[in-house]
N, C-alpha and C. Protein backbone atom coordinates (compact mmCIF):
# COMPACT_ATOMS: atom_id res chain seq x y z
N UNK A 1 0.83 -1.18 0.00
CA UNK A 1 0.00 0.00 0.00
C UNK A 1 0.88 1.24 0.00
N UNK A 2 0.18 2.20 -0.96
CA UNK A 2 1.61 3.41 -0.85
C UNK A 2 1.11 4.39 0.47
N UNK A 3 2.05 5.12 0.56
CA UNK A 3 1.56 6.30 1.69
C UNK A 3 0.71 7.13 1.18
N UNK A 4 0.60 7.43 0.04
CA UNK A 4 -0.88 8.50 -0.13
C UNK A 4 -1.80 7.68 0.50
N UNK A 5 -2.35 6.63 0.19
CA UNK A 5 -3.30 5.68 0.91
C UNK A 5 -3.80 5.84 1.98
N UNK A 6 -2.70 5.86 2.99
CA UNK A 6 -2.36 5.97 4.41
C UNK A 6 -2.87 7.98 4.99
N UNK A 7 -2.64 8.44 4.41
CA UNK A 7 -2.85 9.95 4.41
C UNK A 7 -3.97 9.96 4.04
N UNK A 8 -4.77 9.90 3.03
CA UNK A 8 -5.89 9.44 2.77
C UNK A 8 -6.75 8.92 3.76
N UNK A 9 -6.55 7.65 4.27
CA UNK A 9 -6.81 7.03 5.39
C UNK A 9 -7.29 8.24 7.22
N UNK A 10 -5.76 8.77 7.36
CA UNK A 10 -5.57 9.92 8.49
C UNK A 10 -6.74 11.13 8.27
N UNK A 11 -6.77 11.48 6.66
CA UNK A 11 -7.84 12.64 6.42
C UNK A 11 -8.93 12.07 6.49
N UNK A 12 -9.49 11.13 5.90
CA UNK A 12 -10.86 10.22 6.78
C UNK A 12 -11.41 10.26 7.60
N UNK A 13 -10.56 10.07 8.19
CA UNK A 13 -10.78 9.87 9.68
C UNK A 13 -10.80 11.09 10.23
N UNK A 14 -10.29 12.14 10.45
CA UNK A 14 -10.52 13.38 11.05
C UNK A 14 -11.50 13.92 10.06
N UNK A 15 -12.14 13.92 8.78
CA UNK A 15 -13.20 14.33 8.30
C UNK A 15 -14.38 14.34 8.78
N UNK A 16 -14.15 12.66 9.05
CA UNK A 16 -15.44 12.33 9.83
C UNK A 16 -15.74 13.18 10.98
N UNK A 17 -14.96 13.05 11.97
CA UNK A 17 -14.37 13.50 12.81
C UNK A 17 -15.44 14.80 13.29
N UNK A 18 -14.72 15.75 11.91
CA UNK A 18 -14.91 17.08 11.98
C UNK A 18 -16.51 17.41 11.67
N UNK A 19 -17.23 16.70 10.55
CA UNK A 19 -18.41 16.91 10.55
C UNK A 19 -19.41 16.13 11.69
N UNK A 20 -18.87 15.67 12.30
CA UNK A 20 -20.01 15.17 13.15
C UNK A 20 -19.96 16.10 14.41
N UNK A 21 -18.71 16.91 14.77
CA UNK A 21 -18.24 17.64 15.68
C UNK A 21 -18.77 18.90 15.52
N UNK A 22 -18.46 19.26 14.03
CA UNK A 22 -18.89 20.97 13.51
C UNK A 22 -20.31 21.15 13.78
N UNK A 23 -21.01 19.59 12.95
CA UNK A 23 -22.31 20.09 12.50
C UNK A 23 -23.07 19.74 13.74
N UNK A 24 -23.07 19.13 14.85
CA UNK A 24 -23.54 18.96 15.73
C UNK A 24 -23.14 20.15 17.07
N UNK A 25 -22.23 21.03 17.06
CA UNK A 25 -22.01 22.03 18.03
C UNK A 25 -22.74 23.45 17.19
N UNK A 26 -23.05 23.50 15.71
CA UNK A 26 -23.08 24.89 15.59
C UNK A 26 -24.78 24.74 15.27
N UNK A 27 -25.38 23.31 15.29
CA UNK A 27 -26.63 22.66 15.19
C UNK A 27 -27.12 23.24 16.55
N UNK A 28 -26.06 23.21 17.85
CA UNK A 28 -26.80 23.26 19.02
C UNK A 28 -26.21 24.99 19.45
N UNK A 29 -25.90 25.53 18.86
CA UNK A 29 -25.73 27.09 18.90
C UNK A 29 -27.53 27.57 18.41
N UNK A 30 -27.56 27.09 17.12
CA UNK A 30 -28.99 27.36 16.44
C UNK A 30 -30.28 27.16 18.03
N UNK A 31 -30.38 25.83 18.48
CA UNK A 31 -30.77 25.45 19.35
C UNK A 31 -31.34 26.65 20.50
N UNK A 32 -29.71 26.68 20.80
CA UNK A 32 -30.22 27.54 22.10
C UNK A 32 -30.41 29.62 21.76
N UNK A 33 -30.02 29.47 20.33
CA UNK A 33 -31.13 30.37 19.80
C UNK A 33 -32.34 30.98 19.49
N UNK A 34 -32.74 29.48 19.29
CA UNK A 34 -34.44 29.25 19.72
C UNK A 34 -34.71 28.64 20.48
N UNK A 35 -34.50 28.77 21.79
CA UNK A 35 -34.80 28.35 23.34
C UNK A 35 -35.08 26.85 23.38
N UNK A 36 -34.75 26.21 22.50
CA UNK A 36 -34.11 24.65 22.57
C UNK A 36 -33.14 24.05 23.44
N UNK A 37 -33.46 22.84 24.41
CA UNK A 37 -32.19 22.85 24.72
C UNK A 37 -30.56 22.49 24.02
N UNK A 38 -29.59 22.67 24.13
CA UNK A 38 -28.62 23.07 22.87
C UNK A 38 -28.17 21.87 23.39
N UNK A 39 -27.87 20.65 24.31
CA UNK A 39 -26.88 19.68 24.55
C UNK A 39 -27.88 18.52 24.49
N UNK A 40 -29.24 18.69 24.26
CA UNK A 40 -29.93 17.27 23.90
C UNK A 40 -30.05 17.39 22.06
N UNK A 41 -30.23 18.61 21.81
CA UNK A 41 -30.32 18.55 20.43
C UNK A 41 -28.54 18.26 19.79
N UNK A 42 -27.94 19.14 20.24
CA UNK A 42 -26.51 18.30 20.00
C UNK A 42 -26.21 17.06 20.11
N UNK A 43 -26.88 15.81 20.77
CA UNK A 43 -26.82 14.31 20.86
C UNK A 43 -27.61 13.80 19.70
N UNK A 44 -28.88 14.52 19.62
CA UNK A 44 -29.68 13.94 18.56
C UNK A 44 -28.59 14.31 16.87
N UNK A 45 -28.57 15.49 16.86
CA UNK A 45 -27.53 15.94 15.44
C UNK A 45 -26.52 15.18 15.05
N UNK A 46 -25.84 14.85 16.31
CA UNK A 46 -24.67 13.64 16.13
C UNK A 46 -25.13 12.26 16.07
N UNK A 47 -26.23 12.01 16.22
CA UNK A 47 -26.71 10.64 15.82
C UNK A 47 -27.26 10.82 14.52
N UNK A 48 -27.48 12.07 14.38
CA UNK A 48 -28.23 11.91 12.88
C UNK A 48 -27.15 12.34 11.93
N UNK A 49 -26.36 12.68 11.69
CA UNK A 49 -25.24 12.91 11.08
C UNK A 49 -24.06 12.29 10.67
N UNK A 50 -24.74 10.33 11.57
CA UNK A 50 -23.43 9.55 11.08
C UNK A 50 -22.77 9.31 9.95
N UNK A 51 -24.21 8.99 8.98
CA UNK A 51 -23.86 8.34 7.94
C UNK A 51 -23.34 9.59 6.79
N UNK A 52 -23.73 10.66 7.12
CA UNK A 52 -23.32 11.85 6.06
C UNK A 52 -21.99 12.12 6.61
N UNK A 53 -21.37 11.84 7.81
CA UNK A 53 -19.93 11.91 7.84
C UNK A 53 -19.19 10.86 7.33
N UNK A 54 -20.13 9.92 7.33
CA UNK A 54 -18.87 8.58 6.52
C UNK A 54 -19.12 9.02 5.22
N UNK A 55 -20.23 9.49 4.41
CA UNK A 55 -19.83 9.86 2.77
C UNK A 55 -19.41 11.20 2.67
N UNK A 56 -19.15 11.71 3.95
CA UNK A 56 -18.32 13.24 3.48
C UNK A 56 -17.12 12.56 3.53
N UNK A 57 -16.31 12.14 3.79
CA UNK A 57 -15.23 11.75 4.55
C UNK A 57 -14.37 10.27 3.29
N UNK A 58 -15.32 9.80 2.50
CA UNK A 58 -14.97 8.82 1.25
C UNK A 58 -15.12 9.62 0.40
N UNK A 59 -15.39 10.89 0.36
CA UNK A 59 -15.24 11.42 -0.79
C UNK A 59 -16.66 11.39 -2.22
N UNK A 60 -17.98 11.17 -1.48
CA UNK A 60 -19.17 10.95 -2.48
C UNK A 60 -19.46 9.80 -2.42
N UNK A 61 -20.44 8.59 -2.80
CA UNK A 61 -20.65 7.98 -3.25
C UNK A 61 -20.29 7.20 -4.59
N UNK A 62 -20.15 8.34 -5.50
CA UNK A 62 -19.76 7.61 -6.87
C UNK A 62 -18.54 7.53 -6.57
N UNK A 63 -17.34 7.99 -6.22
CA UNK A 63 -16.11 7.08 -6.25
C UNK A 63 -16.17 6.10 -5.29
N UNK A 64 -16.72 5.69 -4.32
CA UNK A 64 -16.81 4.23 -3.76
C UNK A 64 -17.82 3.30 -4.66
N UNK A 65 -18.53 3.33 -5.41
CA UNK A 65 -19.28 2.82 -5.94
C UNK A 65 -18.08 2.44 -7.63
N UNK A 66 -17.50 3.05 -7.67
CA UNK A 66 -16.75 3.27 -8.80
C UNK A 66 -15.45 2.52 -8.57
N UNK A 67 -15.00 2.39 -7.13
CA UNK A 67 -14.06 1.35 -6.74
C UNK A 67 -14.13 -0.21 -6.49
N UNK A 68 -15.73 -0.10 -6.18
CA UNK A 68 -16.79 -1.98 -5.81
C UNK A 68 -16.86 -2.14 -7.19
N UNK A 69 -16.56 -1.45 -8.23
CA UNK A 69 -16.88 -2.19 -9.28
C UNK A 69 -15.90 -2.42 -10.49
N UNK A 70 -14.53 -1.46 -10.24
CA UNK A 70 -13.23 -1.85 -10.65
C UNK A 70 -12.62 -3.13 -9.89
N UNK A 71 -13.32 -3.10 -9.16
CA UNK A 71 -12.59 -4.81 -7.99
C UNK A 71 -13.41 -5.88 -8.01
N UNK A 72 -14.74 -5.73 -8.68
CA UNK A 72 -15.69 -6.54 -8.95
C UNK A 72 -15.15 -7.09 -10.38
N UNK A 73 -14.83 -6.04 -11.39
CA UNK A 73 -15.16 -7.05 -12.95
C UNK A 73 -14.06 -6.56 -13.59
N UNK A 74 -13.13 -5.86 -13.19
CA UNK A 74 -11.71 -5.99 -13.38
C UNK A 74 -10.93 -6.88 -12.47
N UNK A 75 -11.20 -7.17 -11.30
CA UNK A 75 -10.53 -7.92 -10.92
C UNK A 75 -9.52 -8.03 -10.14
N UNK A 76 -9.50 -6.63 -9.83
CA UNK A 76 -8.72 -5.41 -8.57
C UNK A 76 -9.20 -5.57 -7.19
N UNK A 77 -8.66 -6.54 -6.41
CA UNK A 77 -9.62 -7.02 -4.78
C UNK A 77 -8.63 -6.01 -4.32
N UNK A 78 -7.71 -5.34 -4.74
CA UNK A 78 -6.67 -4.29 -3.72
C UNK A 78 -7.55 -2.70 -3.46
N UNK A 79 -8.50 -2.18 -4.30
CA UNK A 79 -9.66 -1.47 -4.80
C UNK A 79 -10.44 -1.63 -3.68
N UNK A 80 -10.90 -2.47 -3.74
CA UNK A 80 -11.93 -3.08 -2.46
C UNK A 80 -11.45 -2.83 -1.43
N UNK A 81 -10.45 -3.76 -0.89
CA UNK A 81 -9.91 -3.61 0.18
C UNK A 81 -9.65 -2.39 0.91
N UNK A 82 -8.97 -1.38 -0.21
CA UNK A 82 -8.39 0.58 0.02
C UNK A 82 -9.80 0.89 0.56
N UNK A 83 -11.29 0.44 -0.48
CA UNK A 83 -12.30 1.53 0.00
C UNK A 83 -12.67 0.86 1.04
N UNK A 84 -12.94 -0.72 1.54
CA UNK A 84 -13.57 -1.26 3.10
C UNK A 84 -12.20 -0.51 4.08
N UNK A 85 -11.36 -0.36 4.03
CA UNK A 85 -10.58 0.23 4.72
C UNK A 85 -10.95 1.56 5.19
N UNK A 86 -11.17 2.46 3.87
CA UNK A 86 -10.90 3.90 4.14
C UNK A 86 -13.03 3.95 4.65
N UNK A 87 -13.56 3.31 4.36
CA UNK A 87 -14.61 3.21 5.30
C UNK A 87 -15.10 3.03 6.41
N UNK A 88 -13.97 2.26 7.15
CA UNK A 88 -13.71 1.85 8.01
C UNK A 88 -13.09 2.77 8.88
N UNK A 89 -12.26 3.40 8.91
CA UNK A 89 -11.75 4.69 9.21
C UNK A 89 -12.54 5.68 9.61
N UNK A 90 -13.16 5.93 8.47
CA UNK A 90 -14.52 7.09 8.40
C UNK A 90 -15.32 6.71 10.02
N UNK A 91 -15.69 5.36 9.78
CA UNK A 91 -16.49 4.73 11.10
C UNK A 91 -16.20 5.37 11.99
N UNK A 92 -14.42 4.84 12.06
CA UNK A 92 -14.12 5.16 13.55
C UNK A 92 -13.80 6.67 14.16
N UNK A 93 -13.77 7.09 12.74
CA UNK A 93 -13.62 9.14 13.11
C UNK A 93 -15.38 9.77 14.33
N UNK A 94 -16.24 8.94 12.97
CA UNK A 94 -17.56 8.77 13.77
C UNK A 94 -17.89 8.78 15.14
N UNK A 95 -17.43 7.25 15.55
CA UNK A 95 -17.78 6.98 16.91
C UNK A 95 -16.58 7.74 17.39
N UNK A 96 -15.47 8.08 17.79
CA UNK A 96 -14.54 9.00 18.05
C UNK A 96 -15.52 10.14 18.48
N UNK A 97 -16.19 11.08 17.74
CA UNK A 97 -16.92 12.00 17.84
C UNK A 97 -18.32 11.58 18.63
N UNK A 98 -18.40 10.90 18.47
CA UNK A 98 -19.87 10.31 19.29
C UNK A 98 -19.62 10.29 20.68
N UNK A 99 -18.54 9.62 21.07
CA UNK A 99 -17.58 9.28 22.06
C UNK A 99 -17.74 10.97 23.50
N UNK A 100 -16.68 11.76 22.60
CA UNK A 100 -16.53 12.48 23.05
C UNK A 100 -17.64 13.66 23.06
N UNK A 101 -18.88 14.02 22.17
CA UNK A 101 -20.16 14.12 22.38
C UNK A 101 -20.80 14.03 23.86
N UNK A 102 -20.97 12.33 23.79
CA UNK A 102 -21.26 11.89 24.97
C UNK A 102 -20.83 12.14 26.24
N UNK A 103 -19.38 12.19 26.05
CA UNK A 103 -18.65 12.89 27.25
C UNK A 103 -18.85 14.19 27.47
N UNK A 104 -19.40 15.31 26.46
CA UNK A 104 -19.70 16.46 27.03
C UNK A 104 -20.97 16.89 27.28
N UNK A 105 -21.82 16.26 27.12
CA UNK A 105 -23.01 15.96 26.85
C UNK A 105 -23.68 15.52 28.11
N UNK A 106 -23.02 14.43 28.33
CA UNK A 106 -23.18 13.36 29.15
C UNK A 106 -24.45 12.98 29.55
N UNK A 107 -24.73 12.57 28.16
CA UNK A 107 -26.15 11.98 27.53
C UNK A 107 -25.64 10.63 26.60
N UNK A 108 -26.60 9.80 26.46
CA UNK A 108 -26.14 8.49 25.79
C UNK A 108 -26.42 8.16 24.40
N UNK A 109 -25.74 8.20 23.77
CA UNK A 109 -25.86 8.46 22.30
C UNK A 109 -26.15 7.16 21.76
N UNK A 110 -27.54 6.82 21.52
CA UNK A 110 -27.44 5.47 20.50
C UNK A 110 -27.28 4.71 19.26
């Protein structure tokens, strides 16, 4: 595997990271703008925001969709492997942010 890969991989992961972090603290600014409470709606935002941080964070849909299928019928399982990887990553930027959410929160994120 070369090191762009790997860098690739590191930006993933703090992508994720970052949108589940950004969009869930400036979600709960809005909040307590309109007399919402701002640290239950911040738990809910970060639960609802998982899956749009794992496709912010791969880069779209069509290039993962575009990699399952260069490794499908070309015959490239190294393709596959890079994107279950760099998906995988994404995950863990996710719960990372969920994590620490919870810890400020200290509400239970499901």
């Amino acid at each position: 595997m070369e090191e762009r890969f790997f860098s690739s991989m590191i930006q993933c992961y703090f992508i994720a990271l970052g949108v589940i972090m950004g969009g869930s603290l400036i979600g709960s600014i809005g909040a307590f703008a309109t007399g919402e409470p701002p640290l239950t709606l911040m738990s809910r935002l970060a639960r609802s925001l998982r899956i749009w941080a794992v496709v912010a964070a791969i880069g779209g849909t069509f290039d993962a969709i575009t990699n399952f299928e260069k490794g499908i019928f070309e015959g490239s399982t190294i393709d596959i492997v890079k994107q279950v990887l760099l998906i995988i990553t994404a995950m863990g930027g996710v719960q990372t942010s969920l994590m620490i959410i919870e810890w400020l929160t200290q509400e239970d994120i499901e």
